[in-house]
Every structure is written in structure tokens, then in C-alpha cells.
N, C-alpha and C. Protein backbone atom coordinates (compact mmCIF):
# COMPACT_ATOMS: atom_id res chain seq x y z
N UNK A 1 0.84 -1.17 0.00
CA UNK A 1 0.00 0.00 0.00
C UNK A 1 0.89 1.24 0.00
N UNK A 2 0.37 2.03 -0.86
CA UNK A 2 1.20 3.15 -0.95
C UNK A 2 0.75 4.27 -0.28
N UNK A 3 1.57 5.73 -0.23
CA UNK A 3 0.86 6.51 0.61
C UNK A 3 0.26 6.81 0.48
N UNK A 4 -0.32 7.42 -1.21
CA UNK A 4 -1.39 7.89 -1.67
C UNK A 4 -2.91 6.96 -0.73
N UNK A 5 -2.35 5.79 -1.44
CA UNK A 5 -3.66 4.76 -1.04
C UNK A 5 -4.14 4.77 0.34
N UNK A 6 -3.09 4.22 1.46
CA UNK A 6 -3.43 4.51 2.82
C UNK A 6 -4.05 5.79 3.01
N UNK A 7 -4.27 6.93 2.88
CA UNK A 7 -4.33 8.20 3.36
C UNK A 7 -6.02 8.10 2.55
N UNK A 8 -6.27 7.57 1.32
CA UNK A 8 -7.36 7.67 0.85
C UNK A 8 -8.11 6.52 1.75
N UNK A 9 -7.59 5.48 1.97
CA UNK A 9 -8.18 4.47 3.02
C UNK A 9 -8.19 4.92 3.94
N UNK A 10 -7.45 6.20 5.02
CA UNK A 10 -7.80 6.61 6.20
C UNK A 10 -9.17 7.64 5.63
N UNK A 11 -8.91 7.96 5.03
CA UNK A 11 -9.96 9.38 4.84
C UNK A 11 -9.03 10.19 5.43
N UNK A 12 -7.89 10.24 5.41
CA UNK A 12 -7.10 12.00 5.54
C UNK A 12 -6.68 12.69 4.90
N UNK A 13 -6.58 13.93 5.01
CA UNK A 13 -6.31 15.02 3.97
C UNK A 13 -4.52 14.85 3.90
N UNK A 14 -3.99 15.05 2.68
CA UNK A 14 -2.91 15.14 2.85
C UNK A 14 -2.42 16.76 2.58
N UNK A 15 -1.77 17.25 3.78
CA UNK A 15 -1.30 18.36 4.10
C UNK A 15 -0.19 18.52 3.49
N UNK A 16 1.23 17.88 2.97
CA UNK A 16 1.86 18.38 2.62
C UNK A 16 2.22 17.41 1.31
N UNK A 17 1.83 17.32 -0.13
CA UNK A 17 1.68 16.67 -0.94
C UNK A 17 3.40 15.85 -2.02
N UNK A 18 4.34 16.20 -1.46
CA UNK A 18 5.68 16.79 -2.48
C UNK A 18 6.47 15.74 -1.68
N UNK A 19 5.81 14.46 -2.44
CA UNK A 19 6.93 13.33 -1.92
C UNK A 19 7.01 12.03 -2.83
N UNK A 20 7.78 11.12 -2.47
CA UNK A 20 7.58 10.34 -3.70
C UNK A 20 6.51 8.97 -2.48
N UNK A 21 5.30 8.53 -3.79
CA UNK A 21 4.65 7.82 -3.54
C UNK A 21 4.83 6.32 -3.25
N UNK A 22 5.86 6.03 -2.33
CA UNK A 22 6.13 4.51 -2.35
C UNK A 22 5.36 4.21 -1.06
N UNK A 23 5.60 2.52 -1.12
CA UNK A 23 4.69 1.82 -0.37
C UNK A 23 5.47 1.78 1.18
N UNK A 24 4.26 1.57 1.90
CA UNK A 24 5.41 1.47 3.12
C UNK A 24 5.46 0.32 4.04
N UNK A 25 6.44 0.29 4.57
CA UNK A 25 6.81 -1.22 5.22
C UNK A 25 6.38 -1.18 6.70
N UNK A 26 5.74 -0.25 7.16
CA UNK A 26 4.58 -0.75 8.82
C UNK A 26 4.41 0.79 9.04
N UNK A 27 4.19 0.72 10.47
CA UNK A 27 3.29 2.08 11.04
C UNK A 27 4.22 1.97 12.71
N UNK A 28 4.46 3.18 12.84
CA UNK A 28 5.04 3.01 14.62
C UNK A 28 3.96 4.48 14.74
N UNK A 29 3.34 4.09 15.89
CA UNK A 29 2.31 5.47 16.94
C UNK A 29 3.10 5.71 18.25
N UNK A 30 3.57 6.83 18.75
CA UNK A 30 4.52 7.36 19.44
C UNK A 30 4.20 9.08 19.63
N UNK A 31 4.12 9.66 20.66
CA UNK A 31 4.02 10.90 20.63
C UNK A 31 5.68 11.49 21.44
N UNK A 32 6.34 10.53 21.72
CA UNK A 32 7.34 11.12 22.29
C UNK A 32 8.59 10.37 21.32
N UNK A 33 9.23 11.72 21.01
CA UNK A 33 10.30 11.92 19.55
C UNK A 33 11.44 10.50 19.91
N UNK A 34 11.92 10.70 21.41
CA UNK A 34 12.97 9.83 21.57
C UNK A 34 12.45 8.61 21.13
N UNK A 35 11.84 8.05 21.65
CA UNK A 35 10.97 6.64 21.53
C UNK A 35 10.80 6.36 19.94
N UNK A 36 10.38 7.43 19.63
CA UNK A 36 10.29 7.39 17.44
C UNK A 36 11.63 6.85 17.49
N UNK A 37 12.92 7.55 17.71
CA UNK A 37 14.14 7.33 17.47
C UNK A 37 14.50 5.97 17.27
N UNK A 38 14.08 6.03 18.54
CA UNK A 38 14.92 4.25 18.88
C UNK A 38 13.92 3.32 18.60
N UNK A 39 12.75 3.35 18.02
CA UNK A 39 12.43 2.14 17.40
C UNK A 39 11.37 1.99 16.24
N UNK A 40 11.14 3.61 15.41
CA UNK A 40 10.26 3.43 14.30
C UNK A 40 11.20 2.67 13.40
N UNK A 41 10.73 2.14 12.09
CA UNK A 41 11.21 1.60 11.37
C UNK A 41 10.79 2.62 9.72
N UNK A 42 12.07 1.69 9.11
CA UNK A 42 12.81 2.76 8.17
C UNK A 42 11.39 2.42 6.92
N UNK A 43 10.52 3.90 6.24
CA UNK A 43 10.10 3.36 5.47
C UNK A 43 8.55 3.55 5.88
N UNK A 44 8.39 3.69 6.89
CA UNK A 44 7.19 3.56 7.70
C UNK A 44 6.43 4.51 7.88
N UNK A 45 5.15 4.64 8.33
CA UNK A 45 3.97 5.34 9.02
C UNK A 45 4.81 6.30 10.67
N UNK A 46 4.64 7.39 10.98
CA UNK A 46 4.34 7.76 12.35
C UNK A 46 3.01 8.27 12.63
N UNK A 47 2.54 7.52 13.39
CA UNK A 47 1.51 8.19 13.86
C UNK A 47 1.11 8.69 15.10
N UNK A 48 1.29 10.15 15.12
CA UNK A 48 1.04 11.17 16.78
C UNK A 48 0.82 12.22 16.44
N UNK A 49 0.82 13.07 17.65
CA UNK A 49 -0.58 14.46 17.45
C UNK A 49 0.59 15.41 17.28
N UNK A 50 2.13 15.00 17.57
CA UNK A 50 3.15 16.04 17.66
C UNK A 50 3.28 16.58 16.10
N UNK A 51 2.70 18.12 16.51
CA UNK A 51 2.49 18.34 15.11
C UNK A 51 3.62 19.35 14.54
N UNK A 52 4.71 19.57 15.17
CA UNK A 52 5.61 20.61 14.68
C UNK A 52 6.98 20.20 14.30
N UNK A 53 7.75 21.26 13.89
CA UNK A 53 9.40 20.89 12.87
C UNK A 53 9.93 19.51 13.42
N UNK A 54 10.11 19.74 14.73
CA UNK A 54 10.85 18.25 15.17
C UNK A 54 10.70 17.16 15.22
N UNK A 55 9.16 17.06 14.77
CA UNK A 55 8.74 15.74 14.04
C UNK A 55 9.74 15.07 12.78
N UNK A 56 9.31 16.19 12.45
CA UNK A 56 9.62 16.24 10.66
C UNK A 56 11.51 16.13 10.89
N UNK A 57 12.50 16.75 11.67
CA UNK A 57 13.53 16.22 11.94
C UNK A 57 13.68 14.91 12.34
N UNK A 58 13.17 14.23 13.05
CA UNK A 58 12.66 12.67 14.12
C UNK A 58 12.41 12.36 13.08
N UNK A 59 11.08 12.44 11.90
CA UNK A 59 10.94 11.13 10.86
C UNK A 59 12.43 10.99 9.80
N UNK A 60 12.76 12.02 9.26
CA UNK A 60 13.67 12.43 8.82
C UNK A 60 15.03 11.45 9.26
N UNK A 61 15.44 11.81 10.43
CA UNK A 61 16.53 10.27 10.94
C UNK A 61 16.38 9.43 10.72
N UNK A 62 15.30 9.05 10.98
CA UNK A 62 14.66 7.71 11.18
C UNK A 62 14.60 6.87 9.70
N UNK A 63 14.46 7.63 8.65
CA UNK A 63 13.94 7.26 7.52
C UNK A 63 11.98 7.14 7.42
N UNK A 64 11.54 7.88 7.68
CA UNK A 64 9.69 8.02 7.94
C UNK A 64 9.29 8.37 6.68
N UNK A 65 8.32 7.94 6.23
CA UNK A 65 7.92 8.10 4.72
C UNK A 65 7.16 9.18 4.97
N UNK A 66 6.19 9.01 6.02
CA UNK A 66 4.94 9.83 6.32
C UNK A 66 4.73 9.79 7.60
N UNK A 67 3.72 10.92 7.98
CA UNK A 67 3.78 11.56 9.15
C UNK A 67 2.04 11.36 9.26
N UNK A 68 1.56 11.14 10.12
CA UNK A 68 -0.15 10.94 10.47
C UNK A 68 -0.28 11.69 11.31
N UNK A 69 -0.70 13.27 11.29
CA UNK A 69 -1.10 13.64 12.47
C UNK A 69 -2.44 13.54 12.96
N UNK A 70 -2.53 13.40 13.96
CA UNK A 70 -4.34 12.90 14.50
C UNK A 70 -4.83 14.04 15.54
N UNK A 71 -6.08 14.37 15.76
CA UNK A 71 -7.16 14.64 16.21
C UNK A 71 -6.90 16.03 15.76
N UNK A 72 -6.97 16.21 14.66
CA UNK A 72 -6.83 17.44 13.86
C UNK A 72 -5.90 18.83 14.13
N UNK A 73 -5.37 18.36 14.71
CA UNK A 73 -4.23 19.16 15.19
C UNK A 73 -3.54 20.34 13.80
N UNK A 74 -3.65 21.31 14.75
CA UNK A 74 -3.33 22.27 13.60
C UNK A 74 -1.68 21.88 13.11
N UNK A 75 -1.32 22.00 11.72
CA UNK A 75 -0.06 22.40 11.17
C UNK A 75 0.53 23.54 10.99
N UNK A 76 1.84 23.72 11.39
CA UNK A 76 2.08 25.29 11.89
C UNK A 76 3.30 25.06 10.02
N UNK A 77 3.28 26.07 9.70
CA UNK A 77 4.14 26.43 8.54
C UNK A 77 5.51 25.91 8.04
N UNK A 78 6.23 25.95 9.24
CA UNK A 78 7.62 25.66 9.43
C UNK A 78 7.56 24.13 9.33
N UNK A 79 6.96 23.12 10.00
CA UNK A 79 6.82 21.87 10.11
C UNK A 79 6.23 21.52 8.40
N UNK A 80 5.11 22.20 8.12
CA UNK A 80 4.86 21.61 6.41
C UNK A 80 6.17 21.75 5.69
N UNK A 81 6.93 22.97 5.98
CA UNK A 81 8.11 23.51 4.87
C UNK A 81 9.17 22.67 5.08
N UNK A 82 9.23 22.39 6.80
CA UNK A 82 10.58 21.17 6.75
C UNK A 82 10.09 19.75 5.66
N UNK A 83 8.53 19.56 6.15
CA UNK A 83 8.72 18.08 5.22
C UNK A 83 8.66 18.18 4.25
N UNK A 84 7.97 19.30 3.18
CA UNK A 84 8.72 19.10 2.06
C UNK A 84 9.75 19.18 1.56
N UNK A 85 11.03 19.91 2.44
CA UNK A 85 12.28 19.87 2.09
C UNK A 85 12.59 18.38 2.66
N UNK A 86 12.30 17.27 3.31
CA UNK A 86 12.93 16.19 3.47
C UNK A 86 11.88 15.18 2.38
N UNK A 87 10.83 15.45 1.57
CA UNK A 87 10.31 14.91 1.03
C UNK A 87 9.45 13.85 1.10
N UNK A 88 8.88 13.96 2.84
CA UNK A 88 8.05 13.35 4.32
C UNK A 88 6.42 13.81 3.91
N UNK A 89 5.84 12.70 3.19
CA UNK A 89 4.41 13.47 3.54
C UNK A 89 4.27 13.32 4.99
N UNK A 90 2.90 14.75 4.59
CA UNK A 90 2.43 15.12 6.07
C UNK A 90 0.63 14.44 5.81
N UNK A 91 -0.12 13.60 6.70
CA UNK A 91 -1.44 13.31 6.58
C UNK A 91 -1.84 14.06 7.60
N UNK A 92 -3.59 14.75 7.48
CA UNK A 92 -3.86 15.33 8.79
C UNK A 92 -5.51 14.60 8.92
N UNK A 93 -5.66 14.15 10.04
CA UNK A 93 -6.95 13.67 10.13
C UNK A 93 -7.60 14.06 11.51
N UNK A 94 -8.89 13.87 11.58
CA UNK A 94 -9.41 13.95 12.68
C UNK A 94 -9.52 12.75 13.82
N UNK A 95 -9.70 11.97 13.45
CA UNK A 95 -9.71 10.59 14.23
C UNK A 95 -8.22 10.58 14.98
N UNK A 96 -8.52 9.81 16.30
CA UNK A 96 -6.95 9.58 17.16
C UNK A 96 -6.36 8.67 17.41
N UNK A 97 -5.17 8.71 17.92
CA UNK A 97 -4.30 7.84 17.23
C UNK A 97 -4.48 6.27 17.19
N UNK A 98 -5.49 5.59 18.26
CA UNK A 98 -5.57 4.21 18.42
C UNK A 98 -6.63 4.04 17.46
N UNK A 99 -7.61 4.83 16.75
CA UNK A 99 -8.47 4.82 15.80
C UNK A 99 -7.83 4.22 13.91
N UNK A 100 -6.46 5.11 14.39
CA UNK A 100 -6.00 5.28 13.27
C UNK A 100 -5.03 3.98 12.99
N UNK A 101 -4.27 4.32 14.21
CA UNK A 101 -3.37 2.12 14.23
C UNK A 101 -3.94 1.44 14.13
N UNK A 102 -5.47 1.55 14.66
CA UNK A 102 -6.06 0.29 14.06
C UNK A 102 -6.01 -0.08 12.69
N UNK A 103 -6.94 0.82 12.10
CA UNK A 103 -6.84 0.91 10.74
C UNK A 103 -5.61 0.86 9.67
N UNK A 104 -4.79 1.24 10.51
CA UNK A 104 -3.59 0.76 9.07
C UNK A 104 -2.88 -0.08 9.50
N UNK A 105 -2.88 -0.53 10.84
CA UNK A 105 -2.57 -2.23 10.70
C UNK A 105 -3.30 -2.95 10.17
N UNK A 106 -4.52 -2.73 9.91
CA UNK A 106 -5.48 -3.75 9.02
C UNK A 106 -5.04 -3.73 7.81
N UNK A 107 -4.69 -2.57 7.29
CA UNK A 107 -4.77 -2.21 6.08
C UNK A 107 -3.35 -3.00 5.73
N UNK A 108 -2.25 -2.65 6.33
CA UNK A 108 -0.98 -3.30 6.07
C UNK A 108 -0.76 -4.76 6.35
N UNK A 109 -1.68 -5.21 7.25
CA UNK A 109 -1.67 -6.67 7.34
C UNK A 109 -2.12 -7.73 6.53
N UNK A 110 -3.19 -6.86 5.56
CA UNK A 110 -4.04 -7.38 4.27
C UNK A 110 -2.98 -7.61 3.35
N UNK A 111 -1.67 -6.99 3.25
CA UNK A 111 -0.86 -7.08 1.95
C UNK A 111 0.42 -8.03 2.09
């Protein structure tokens, strides 16, 4: 499943569009950056409400394809502009975050 697809299977808007569309290899949900660090995986989903630049630095290390922010949390400027300079979509949805792991572990477990 690619990002395009997941994000149309979540029903989320994608906020920051300027990335390349590959598929991704799981989902880590984490609202605290260190914890992303040490154990999202390369390629993958984050999904948390932390909606500003140092996300987008944190997926960025990590190798993060995409970023899920949940319960509609506003996007502040600087955080869209970092991910399109690292080339990180940004998803923004309303639903939270155990709503949303559910759903794309289903979705990724189907493939």
C-alpha cells in the first residue's frame, strides 16, 4: 500500500503533498520523539498528534515516509516547509491515534 492509497483508506487530507509515492513497510504510533528514534522503522507510518518541525527532523533520521497527524491538530508552517524539504508526507486527520493504528494495521496486514 502506498501513501497515496493509505491516506485515501484513512480518509485523511494530505497536508503536505511533495513526496515520492512509495509503499510502506509498517506504522510506529509514538508521541514522544525519543521513543520514534529508537524504534520506528525505516520506510514507515508515524503516527502522533506532535504536530511541529521536530517531528519532521525525528521522521527524517529515522527514515519516515509519512507523518499521520491525528485529532486534527493544527499544522504550523515551518513543520509543512521542513517536510517538504525532506520529502516526508504530512497526513492530517481527525480521528486519534488508536483509531488510526487500528486501521492501518489492518490495512498493512491485508498485503
Amino acid at each position: 500500500m502506498t501513501i497515496r492509497e493509505a491516506a485515501a483508506a484513512l480518509g485523511a487530507d494530505i497536508a503536505q503533498g511533495k513526496f515520492e509515492d512509495s509503499p510502506l513497510s509498517g506504522a510506529y504510533t509514538s508521541d514522544l520523539l525519543s521513543d520514534v528514534m529508537a524504534n520506528a522503522k525505516d520506510g514507515g507510518a508515524l503516527i502522533t498528534i506532535q504536530a511541529h518541525k521536530n517531528t519532521v527532523a525525528v521522521a527524517s533520521l529515522v527514515n519516515i515516509a509519512v507523518i499521520v497527524v491525528c485529532n486534527s491538530r493544527p499544522l504550523p508552517p515551518d513543520m509543512l516547509e521542513a517536510a517538504r524539504d525532506e520529502g516526508i508526507a504530512v497526513l492530517l486527520t481527525r480521528e486519534n491515534q488508536f483509531t488510526v493504528s487500528g486501521k492501518l494495521y489492518n490495512l498493512l496486514r491485508k498485503e
